[in-house]
PDB file of N, CA and C in Angstrom:
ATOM      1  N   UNK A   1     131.856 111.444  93.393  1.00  0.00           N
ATOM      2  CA  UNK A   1     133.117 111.384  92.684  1.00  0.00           C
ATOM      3  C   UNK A   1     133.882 110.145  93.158  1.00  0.00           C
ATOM      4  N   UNK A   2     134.265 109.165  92.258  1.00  0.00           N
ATOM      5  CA  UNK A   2     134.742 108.253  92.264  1.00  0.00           C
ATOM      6  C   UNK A   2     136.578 108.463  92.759  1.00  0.00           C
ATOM      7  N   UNK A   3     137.312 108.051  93.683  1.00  0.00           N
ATOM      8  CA  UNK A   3     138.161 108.181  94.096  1.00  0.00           C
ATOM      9  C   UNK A   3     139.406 107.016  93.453  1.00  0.00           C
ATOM     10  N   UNK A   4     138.783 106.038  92.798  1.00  0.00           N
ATOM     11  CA  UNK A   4     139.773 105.034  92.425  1.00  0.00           C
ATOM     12  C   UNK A   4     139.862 104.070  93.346  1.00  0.00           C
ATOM     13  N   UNK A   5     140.198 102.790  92.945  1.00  0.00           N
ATOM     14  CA  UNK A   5     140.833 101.638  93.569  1.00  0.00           C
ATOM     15  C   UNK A   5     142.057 101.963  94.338  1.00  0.00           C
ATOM     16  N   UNK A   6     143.086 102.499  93.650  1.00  0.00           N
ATOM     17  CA  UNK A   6     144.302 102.639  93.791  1.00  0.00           C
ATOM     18  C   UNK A   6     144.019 103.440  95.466  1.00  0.00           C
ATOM     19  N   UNK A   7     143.128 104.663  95.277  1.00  0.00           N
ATOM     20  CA  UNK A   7     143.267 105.702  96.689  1.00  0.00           C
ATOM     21  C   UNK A   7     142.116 105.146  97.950  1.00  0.00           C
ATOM     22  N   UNK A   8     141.216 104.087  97.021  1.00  0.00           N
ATOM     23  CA  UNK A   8     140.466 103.247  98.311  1.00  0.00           C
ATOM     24  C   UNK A   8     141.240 102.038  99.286  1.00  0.00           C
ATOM     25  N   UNK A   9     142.198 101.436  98.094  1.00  0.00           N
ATOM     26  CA  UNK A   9     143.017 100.886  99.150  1.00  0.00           C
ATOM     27  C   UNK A   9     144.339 101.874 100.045  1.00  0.00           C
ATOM     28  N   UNK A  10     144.077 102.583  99.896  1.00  0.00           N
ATOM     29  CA  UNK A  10     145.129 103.406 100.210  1.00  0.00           C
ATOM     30  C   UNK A  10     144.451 103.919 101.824  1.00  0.00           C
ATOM     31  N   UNK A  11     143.196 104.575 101.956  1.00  0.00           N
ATOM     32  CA  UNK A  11     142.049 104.852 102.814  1.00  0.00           C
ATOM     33  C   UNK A  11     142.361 103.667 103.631  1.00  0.00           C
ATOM     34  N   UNK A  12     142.178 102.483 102.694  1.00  0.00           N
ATOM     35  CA  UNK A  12     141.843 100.886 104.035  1.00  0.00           C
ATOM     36  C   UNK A  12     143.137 100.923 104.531  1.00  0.00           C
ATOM     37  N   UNK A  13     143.885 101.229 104.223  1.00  0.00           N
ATOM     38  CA  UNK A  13     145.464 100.891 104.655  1.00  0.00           C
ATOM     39  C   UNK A  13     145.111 101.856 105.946  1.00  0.00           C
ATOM     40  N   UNK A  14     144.914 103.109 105.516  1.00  0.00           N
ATOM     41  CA  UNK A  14     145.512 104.042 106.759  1.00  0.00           C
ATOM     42  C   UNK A  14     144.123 103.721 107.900  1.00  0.00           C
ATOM     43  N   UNK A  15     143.306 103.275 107.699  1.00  0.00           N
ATOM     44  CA  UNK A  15     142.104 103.279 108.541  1.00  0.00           C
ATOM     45  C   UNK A  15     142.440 101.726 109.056  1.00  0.00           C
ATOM     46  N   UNK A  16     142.554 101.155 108.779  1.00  0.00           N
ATOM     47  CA  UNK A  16     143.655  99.652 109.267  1.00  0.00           C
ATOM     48  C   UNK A  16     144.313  99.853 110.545  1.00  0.00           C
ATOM     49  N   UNK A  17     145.486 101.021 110.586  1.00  0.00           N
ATOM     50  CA  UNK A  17     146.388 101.242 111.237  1.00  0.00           C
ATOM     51  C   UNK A  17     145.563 101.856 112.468  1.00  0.00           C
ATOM     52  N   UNK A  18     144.233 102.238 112.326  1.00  0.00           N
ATOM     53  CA  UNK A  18     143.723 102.671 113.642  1.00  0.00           C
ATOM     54  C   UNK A  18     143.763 102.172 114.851  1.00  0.00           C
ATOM     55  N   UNK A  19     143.673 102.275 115.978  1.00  0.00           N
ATOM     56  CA  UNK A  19     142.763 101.510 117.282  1.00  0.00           C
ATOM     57  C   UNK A  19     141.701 100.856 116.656  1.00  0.00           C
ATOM     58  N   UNK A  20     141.716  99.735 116.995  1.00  0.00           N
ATOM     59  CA  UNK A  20     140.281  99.350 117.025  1.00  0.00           C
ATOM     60  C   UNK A  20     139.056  99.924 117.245  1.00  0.00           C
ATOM     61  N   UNK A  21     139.206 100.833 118.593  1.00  0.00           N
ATOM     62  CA  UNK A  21     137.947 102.046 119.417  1.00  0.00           C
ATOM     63  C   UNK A  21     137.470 102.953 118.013  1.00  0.00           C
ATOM     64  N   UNK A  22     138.808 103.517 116.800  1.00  0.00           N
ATOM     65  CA  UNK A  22     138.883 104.360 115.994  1.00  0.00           C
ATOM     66  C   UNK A  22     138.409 104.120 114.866  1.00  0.00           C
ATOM     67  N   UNK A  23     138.824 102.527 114.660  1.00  0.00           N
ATOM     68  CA  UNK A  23     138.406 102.149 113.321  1.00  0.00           C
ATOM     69  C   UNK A  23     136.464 101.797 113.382  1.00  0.00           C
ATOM     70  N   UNK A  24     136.334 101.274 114.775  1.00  0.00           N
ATOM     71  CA  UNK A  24     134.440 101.323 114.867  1.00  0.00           C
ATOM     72  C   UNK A  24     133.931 102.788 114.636  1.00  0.00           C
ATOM     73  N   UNK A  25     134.815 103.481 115.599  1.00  0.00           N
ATOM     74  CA  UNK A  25     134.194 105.110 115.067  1.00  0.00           C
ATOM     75  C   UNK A  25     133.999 105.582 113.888  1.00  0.00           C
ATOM     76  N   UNK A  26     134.900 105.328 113.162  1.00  0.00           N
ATOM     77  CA  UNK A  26     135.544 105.285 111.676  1.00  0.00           C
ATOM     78  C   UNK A  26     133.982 104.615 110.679  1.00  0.00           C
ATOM     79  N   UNK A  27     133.920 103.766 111.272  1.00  0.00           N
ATOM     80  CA  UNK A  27     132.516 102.784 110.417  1.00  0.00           C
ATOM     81  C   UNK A  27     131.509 103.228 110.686  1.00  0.00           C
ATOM     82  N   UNK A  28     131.303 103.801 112.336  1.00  0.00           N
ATOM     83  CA  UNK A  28     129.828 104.087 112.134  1.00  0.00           C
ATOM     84  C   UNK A  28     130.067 105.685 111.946  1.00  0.00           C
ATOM     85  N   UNK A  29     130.898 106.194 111.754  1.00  0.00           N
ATOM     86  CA  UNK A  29     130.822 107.819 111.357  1.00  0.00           C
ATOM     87  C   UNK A  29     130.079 107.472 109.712  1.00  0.00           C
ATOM     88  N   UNK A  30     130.796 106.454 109.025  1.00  0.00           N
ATOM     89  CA  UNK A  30     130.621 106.524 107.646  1.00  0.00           C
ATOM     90  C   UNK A  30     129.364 106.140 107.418  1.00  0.00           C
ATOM     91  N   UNK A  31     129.121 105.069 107.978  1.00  0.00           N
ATOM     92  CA  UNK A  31     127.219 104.409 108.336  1.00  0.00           C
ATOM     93  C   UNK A  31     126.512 105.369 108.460  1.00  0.00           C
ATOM     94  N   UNK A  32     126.216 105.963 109.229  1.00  0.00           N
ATOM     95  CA  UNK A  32     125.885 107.232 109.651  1.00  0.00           C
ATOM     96  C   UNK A  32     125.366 108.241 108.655  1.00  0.00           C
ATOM     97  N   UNK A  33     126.865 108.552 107.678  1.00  0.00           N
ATOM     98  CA  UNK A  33     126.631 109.584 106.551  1.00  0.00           C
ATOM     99  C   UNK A  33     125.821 108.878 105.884  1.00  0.00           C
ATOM    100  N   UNK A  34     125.970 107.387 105.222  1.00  0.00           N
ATOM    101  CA  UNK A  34     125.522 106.869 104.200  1.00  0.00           C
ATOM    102  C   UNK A  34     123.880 106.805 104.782  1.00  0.00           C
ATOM    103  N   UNK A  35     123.469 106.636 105.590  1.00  0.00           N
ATOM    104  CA  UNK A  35     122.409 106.345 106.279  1.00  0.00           C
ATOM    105  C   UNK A  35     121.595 107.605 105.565  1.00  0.00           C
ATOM    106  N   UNK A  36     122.214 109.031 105.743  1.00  0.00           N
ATOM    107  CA  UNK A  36     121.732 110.389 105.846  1.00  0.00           C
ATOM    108  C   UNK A  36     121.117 110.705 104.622  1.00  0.00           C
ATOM    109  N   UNK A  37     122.234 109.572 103.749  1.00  0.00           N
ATOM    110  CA  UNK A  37     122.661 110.379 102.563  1.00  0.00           C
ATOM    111  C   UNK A  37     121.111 109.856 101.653  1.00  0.00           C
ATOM    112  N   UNK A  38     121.288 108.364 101.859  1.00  0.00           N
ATOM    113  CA  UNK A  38     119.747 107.509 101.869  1.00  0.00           C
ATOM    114  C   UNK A  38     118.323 108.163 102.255  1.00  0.00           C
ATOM    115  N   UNK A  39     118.561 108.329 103.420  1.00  0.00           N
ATOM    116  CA  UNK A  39     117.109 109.452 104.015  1.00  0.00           C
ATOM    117  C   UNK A  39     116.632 110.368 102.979  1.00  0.00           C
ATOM    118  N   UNK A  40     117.603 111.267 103.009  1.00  0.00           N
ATOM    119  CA  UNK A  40     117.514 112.510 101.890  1.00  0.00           C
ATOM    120  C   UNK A  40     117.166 112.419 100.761  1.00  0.00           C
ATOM    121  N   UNK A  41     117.810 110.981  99.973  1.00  0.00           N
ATOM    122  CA  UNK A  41     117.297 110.833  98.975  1.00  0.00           C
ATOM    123  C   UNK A  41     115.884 110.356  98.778  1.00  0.00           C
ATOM    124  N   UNK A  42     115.584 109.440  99.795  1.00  0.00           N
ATOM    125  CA  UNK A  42     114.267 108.597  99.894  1.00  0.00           C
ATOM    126  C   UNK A  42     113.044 110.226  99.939  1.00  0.00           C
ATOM    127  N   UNK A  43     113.508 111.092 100.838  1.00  0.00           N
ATOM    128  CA  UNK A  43     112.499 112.255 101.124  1.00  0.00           C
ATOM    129  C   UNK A  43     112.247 112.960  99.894  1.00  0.00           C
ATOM    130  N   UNK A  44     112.917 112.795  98.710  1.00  0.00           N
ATOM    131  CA  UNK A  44     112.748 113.297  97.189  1.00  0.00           C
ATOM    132  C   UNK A  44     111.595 112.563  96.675  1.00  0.00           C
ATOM    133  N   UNK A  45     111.054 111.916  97.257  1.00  0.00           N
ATOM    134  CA  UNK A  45     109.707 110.837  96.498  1.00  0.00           C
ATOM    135  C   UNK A  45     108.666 111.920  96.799  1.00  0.00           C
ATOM    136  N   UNK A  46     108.267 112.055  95.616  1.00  0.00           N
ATOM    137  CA  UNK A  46     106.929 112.853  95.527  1.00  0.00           C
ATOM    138  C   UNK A  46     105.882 112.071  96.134  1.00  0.00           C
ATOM    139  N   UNK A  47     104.678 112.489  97.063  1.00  0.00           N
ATOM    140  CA  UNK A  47     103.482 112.067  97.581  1.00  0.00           C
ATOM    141  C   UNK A  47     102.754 111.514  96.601  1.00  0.00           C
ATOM    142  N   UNK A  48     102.270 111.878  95.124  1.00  0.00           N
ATOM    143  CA  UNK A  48     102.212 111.686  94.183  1.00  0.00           C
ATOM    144  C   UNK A  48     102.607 110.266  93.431  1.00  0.00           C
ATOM    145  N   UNK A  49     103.542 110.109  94.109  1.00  0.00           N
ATOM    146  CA  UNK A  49     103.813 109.006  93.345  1.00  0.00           C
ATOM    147  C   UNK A  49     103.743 107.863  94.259  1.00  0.00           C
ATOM    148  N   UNK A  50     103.598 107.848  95.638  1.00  0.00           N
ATOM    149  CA  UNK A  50     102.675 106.600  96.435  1.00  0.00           C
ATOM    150  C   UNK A  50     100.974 106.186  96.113  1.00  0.00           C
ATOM    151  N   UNK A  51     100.727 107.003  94.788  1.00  0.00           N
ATOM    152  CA  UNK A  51      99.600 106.779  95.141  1.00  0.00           C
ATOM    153  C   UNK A  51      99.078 105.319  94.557  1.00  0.00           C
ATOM    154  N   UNK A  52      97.985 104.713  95.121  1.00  0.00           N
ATOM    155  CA  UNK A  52      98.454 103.713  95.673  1.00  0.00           C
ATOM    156  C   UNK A  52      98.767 102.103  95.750  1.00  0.00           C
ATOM    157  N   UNK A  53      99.593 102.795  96.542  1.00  0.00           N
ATOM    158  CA  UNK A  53     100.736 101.973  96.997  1.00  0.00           C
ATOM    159  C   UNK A  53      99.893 101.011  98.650  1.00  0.00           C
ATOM    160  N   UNK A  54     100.126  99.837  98.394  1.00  0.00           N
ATOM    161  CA  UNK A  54      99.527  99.446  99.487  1.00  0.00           C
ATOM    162  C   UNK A  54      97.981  98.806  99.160  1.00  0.00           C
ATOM    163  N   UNK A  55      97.363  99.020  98.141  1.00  0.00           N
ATOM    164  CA  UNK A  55      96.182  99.046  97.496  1.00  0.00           C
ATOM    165  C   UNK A  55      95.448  97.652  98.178  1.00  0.00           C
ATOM    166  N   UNK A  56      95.827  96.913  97.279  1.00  0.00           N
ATOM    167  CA  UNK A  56      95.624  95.442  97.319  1.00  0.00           C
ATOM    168  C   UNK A  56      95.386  95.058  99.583  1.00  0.00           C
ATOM    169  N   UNK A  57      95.746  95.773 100.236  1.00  0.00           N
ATOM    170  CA  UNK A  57      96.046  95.738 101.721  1.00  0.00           C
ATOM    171  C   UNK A  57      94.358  95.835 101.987  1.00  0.00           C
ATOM    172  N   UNK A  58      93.969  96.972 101.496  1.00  0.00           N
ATOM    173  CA  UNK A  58      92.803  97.433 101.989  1.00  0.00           C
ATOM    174  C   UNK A  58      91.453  97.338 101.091  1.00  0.00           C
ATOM    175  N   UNK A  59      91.974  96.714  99.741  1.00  0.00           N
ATOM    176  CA  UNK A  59      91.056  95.874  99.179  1.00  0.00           C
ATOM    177  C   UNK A  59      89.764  95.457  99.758  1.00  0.00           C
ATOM    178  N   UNK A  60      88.543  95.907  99.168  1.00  0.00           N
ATOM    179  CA  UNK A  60      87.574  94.851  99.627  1.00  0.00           C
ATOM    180  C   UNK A  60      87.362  95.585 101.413  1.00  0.00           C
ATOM    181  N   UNK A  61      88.024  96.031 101.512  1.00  0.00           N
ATOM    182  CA  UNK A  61      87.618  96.361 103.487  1.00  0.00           C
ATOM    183  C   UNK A  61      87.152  97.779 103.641  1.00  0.00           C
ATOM    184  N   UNK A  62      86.038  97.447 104.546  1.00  0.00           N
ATOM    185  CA  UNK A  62      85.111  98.740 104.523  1.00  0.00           C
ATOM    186  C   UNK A  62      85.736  99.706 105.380  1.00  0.00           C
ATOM    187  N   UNK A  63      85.812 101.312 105.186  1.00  0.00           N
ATOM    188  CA  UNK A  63      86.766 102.178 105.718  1.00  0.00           C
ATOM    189  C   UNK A  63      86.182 102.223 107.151  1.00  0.00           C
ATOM    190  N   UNK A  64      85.012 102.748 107.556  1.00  0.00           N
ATOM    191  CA  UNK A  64      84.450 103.090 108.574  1.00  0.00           C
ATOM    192  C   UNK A  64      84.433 101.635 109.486  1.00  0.00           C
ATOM    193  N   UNK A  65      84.437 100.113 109.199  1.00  0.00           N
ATOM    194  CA  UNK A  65      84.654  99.108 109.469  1.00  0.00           C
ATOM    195  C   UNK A  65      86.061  99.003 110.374  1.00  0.00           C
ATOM    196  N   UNK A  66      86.870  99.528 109.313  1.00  0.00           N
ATOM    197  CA  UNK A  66      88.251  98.963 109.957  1.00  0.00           C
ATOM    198  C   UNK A  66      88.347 100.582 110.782  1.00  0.00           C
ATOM    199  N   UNK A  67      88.044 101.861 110.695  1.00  0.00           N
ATOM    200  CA  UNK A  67      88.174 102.596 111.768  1.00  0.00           C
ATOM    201  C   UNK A  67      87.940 102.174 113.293  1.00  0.00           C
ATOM    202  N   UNK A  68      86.149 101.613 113.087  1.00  0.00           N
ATOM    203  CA  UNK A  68      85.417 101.117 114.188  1.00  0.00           C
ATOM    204  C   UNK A  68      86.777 100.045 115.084  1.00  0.00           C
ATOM    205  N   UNK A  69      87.325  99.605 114.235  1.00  0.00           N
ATOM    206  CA  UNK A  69      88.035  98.030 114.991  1.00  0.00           C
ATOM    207  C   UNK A  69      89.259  98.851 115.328  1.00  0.00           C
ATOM    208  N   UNK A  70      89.841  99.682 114.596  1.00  0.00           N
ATOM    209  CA  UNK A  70      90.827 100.274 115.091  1.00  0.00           C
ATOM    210  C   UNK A  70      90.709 101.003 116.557  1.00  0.00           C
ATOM    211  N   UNK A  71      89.676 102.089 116.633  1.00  0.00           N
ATOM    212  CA  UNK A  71      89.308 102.525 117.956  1.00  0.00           C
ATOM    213  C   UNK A  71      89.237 101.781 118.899  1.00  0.00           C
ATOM    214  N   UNK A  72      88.480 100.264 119.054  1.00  0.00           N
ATOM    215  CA  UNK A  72      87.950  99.593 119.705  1.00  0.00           C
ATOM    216  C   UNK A  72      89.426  98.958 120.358  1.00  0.00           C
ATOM    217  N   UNK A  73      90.476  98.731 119.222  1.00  0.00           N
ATOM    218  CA  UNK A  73      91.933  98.108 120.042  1.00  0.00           C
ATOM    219  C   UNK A  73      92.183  99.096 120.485  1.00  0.00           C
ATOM    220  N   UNK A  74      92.165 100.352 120.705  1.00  0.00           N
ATOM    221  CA  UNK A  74      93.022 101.498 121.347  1.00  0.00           C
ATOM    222  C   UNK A  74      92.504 101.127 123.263  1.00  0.00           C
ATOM    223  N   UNK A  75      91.258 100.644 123.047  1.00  0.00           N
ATOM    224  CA  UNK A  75      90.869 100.352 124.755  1.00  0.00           C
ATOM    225  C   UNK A  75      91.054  99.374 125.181  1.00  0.00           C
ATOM    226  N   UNK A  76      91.795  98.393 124.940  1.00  0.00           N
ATOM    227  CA  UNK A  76      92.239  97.228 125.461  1.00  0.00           C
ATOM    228  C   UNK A  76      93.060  97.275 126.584  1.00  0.00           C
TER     229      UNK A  76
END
């Protein structure tokens, strides 16, 4: 829900008047949500629909090949 121009500057005004200590709190409280809010949405992607994704990466490269090389860096 869209709050308006009019009541967003109104928000910056009073979040302005903070401490400094208050107004960082203030940003990363909101970072934070928006961060969450992102996650949540990103976790709505059906498995289904990566499929694939990445393709062109593993093109051409033999599976049991790149396992072998994978194991082999784990003992380094």
């Amino acid at each position: 829900m869209a709050l308006g121009k009019k009541r967003l500057e109104e928000l910056v005004r009073i979040g302005g008047r903070l401490p400094e200590r208050e107004q960082l709190e203030l940003i990363a409280r909101l970072s934070a949500h928006l961060a969450n809010k992102r996650a949540r949405r990103a976790q709505r992607v059906s498995w289904m629909e990566m499929a694939g994704v990445g393709a062109e990466v593993w093109k051409g490269m033999d599976a049991q090949e790149y396992v072998r090389q994978e194991r082999a860096s784990w003992h380094m």
